[in-house]
C-alpha atoms as a PDB file:
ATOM      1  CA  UNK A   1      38.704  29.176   1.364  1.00  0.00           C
ATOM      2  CA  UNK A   2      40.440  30.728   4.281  1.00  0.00           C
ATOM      3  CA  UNK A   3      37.291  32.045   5.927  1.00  0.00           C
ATOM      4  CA  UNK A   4      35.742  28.329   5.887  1.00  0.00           C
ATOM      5  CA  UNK A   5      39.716  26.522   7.290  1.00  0.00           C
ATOM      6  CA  UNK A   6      39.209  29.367  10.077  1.00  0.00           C
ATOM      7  CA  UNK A   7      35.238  28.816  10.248  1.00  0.00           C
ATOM      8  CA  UNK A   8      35.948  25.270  11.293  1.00  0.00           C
ATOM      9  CA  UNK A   9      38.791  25.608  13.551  1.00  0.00           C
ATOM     10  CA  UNK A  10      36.844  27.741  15.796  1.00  0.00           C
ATOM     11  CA  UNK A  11      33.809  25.662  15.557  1.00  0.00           C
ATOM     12  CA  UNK A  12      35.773  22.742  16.783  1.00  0.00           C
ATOM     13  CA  UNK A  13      36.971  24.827  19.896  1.00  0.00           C
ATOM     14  CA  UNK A  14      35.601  26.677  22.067  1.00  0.00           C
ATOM     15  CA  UNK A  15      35.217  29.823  19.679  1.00  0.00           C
ATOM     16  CA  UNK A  16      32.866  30.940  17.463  1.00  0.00           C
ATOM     17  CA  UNK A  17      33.085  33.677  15.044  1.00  0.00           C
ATOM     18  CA  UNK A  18      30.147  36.768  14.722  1.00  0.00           C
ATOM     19  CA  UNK A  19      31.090  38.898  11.601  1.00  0.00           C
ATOM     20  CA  UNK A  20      34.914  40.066  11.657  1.00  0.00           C
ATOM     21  CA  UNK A  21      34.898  39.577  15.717  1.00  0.00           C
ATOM     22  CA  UNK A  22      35.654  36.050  17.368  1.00  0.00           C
ATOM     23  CA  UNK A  23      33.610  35.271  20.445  1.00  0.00           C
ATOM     24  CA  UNK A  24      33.843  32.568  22.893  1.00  0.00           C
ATOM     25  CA  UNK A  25      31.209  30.097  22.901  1.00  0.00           C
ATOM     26  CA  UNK A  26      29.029  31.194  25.240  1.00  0.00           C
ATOM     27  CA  UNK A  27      28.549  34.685  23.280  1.00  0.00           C
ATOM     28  CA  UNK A  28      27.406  33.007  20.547  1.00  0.00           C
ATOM     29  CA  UNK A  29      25.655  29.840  20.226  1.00  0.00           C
ATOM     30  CA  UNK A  30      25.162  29.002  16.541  1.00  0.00           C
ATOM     31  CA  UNK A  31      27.561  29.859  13.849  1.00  0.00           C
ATOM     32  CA  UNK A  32      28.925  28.352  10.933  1.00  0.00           C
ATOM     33  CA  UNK A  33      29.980  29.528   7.087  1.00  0.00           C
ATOM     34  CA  UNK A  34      28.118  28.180   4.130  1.00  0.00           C
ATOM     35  CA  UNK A  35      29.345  29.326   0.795  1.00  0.00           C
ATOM     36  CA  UNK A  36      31.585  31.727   2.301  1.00  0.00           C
ATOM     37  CA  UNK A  37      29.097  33.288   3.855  1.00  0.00           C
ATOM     38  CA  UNK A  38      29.067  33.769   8.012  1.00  0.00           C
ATOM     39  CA  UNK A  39      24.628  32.545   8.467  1.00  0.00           C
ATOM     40  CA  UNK A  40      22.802  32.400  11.956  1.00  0.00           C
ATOM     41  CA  UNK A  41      20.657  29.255  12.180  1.00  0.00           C
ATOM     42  CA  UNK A  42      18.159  30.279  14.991  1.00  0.00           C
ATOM     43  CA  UNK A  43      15.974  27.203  16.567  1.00  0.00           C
ATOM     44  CA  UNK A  44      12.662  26.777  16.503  1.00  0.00           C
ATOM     45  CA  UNK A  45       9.617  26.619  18.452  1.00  0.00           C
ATOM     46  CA  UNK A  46       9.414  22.946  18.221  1.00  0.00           C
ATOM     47  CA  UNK A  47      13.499  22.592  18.720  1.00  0.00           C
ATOM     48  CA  UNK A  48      14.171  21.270  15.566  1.00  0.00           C
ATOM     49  CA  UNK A  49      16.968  23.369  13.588  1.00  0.00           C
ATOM     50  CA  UNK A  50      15.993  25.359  10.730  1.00  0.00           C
ATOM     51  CA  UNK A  51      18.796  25.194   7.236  1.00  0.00           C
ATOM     52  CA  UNK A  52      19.546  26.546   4.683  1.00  0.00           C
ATOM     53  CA  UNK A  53      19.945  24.514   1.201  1.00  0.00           C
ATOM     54  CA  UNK A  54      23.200  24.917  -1.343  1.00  0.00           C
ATOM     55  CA  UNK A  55      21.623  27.719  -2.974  1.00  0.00           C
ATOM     56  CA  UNK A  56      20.405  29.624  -0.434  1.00  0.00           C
ATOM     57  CA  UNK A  57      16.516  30.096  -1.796  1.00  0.00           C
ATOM     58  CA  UNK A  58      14.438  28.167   1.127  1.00  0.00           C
ATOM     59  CA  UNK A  59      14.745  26.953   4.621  1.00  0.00           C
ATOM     60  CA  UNK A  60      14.812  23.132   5.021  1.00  0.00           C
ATOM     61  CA  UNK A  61      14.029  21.065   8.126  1.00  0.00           C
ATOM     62  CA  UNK A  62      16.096  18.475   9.272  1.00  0.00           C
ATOM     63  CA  UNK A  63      13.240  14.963  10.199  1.00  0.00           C
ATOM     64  CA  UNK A  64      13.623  12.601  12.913  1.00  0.00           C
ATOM     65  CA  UNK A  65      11.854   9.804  11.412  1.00  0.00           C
ATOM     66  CA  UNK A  66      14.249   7.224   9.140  1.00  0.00           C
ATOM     67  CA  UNK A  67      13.096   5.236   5.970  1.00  0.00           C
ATOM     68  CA  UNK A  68      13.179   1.373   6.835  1.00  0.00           C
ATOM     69  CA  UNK A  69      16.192   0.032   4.732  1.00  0.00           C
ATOM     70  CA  UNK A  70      13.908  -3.368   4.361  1.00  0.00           C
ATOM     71  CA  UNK A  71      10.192  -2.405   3.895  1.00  0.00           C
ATOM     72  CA  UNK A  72       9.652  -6.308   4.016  1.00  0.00           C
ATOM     73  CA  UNK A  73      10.733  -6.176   7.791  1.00  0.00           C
ATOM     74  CA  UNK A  74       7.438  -5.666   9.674  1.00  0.00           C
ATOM     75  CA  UNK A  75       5.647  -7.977   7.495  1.00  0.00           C
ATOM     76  CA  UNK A  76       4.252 -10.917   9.431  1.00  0.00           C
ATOM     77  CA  UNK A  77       5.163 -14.640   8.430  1.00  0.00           C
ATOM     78  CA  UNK A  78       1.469 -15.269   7.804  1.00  0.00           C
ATOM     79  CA  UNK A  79       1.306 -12.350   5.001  1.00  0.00           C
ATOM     80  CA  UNK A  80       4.060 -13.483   3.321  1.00  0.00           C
ATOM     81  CA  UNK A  81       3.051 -17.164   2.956  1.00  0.00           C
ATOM     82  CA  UNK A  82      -0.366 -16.823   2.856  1.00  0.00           C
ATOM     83  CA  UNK A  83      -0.447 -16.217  -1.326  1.00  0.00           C
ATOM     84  CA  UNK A  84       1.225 -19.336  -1.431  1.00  0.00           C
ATOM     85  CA  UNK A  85      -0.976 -21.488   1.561  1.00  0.00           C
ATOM     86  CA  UNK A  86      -4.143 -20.175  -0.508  1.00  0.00           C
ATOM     87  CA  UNK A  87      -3.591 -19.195  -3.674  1.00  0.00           C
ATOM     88  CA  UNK A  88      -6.491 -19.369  -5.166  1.00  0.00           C
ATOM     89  CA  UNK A  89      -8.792 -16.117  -4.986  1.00  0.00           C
ATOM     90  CA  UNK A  90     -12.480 -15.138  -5.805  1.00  0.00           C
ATOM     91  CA  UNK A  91     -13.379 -11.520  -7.022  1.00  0.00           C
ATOM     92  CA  UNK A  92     -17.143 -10.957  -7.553  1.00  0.00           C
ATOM     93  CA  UNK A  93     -18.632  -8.062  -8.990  1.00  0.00           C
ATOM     94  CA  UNK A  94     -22.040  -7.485  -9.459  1.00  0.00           C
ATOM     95  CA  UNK A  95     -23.645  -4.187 -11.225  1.00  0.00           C
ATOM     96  CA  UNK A  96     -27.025  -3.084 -11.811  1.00  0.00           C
ATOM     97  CA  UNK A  97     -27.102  -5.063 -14.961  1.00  0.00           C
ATOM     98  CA  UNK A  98     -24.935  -8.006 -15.035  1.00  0.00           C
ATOM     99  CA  UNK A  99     -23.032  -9.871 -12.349  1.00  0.00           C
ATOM    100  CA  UNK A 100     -19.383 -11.478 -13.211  1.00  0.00           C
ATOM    101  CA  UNK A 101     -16.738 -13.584 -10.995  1.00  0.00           C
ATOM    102  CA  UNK A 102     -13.627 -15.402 -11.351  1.00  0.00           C
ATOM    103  CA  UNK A 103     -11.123 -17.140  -9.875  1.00  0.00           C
ATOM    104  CA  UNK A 104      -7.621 -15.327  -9.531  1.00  0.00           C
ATOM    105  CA  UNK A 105      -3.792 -17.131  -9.382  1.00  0.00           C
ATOM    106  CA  UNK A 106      -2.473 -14.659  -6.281  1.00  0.00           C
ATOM    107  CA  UNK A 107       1.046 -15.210  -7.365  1.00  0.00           C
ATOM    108  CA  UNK A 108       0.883 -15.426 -11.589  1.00  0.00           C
ATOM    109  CA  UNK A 109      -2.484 -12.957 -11.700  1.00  0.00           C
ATOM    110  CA  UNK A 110      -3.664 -15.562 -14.017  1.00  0.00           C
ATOM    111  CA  UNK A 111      -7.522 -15.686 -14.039  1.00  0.00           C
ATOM    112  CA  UNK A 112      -8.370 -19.507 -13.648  1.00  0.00           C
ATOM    113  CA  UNK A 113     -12.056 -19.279 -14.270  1.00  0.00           C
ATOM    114  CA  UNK A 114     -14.089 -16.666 -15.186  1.00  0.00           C
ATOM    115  CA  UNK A 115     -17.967 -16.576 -15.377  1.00  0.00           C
ATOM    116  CA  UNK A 116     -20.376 -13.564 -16.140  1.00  0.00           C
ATOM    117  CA  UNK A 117     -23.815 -13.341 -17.063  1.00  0.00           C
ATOM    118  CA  UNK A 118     -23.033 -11.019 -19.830  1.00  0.00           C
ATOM    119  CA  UNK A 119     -21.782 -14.296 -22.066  1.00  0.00           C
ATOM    120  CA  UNK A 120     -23.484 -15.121 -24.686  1.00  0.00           C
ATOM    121  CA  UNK A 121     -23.966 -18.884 -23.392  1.00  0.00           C
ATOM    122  CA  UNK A 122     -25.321 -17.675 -20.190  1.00  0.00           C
ATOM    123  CA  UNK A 123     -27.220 -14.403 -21.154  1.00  0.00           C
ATOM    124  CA  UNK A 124     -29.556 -16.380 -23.399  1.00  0.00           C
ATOM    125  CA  UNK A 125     -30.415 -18.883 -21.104  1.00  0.00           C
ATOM    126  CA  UNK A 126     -31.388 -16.593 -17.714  1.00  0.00           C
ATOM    127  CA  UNK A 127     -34.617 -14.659 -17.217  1.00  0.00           C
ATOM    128  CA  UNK A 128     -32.701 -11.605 -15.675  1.00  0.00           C
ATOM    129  CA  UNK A 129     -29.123 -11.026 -15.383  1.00  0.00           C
ATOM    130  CA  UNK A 130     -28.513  -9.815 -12.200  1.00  0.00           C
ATOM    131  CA  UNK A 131     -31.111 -10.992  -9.771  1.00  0.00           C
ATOM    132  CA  UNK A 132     -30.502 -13.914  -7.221  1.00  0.00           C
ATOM    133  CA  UNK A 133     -31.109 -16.967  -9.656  1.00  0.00           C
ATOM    134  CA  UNK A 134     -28.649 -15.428 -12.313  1.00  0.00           C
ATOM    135  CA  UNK A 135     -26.077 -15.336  -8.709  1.00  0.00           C
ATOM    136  CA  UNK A 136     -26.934 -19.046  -8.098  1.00  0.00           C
ATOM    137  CA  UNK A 137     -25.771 -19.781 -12.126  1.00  0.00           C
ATOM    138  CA  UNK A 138     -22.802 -17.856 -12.118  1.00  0.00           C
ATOM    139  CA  UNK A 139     -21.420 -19.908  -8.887  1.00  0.00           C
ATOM    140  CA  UNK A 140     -22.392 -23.222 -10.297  1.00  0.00           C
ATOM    141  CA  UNK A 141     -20.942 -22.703 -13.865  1.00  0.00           C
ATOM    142  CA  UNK A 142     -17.327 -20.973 -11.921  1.00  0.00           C
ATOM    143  CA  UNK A 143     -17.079 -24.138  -9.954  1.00  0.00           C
ATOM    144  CA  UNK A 144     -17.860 -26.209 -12.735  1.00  0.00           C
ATOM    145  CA  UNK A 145     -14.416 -24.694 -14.634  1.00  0.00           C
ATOM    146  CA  UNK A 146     -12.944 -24.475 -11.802  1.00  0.00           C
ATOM    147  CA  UNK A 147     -13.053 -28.228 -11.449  1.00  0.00           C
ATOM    148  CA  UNK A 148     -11.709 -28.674 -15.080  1.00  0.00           C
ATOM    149  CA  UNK A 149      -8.765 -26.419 -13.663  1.00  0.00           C
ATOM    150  CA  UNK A 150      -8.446 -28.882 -10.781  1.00  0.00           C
ATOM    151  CA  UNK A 151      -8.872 -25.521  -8.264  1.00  0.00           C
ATOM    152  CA  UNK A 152     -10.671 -27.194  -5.355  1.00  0.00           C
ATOM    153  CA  UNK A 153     -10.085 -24.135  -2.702  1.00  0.00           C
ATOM    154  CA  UNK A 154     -10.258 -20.726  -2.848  1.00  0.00           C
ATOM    155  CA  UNK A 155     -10.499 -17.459  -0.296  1.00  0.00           C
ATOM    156  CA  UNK A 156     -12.490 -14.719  -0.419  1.00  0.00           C
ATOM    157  CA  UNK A 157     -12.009 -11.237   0.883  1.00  0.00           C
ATOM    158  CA  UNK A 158     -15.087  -8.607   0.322  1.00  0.00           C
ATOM    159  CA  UNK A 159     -14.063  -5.250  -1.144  1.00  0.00           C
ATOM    160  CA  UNK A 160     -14.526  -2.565   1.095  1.00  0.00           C
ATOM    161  CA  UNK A 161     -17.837  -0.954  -0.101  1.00  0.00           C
ATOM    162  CA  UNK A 162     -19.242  -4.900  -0.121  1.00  0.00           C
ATOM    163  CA  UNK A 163     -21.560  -6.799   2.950  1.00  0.00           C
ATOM    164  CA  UNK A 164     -21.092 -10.590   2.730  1.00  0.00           C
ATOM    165  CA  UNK A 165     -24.862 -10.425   1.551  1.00  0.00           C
ATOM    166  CA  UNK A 166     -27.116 -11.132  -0.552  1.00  0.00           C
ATOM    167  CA  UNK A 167     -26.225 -11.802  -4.019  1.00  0.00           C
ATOM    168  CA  UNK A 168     -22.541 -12.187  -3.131  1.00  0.00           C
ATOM    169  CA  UNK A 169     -23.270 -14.520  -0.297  1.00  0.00           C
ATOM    170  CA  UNK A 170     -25.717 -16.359  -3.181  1.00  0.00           C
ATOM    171  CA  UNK A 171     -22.499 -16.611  -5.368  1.00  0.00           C
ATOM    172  CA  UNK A 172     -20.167 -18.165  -2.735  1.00  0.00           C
ATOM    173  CA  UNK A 173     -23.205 -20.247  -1.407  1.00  0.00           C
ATOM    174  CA  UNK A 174     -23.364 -21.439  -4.646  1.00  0.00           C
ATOM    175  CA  UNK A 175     -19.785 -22.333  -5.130  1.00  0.00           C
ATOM    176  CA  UNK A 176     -19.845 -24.298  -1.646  1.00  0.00           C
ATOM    177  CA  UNK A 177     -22.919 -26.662  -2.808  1.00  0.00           C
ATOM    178  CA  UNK A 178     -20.898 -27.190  -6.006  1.00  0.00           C
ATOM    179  CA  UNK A 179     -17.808 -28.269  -4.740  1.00  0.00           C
ATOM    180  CA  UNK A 180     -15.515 -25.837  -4.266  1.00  0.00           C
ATOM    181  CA  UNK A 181     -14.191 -25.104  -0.713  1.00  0.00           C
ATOM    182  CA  UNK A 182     -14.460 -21.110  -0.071  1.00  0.00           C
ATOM    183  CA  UNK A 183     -13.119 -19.745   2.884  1.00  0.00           C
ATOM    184  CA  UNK A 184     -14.618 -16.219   3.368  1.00  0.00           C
ATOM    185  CA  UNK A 185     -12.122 -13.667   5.320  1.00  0.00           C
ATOM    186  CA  UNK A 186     -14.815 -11.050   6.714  1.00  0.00           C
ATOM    187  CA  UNK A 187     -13.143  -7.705   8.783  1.00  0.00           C
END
């Protein structure tokens, strides 16, 4: 208790204190008691001090950067009204052996409409289930329920590994003849 009362009277001087001895300042340029305990707290190479934790067992760096206290800060007006100026979305998905879309609430992750060729209303009736004409059916049968939703708009974003091609341009295509406005959001 007495070693840390001393320990921080000469660290608020002009002293500082090297084993038993006390220096002046210029001796001795980094001193202070932890747990009792007289440590050295050399710098280094980048300038940024090196410290020890409470229990001694590993060196921790002290970081620059801060955490923002609002993450919500740097967000742009636009992306944080945009699920409610268009809040309708499409998601397609095709495979090897089916295709499948749907429309998407943004806010309630409701699914609005949802058509695949893996139903059994629509499987029975296509030659194939994942070539261009089974692409063309899926879009008019999603805007048809999407109609009996009353969903007149909708956006579309591709995924990543997607090209606005294709079968998925066939789908959206399709959608667009059948009445549903689709605005496409390509990178």
């Amino acid at each position: 208790m007495s070693k840390q009362a001393i320990g921080r009277f000469f660290r608020s001087n002009v002293y500082a204190c090297e084993g038993n001895r006390v220096l002046p300042w210029i001796y001795m340029p980094s001193c202070y008691f932890h747990n009792g305990q007289a440590h050295m707290a050399p710098r280094s190479f980048f300038g940024v001090e090196d410290f020890l934790d409470d229990d001694n067992s590993k060196p921790y760096t002290y970081q620059k950067g801060k955490k923002s206290k609002n993450p919500n800060k740097h967000i742009s007006f636009k992306q944080r009204t945009i699920a409610y100026m268009e809040p309708f979305t499409l998601d397609v998905f095709i495979s090897k052996r089916f295709v499948s879309s749907s429309l998407t609430h943004r806010v309630t992750s409701k699914q609005v409409s949802v058509a695949g060729t893996n139903s059994k209303d629509i499987k029975a009736v296509l030659r194939s289930r994942s070539d261009i004409p089974a692409c063309i059916a899926i879009g008019r049968i999603l805007a048809e329920r999407a109609r009996e939703a009353d969903v007149y708009t909708a956006s579309y974003t591709p995924r990543d590994r997607d090209k606005f091609e294709g079968k998925i341009r066939a789908v959206v295509q399709s959608l667009i003849d059948n009445g549903i406005d689709v605005k496409v959001y390509l990178d």
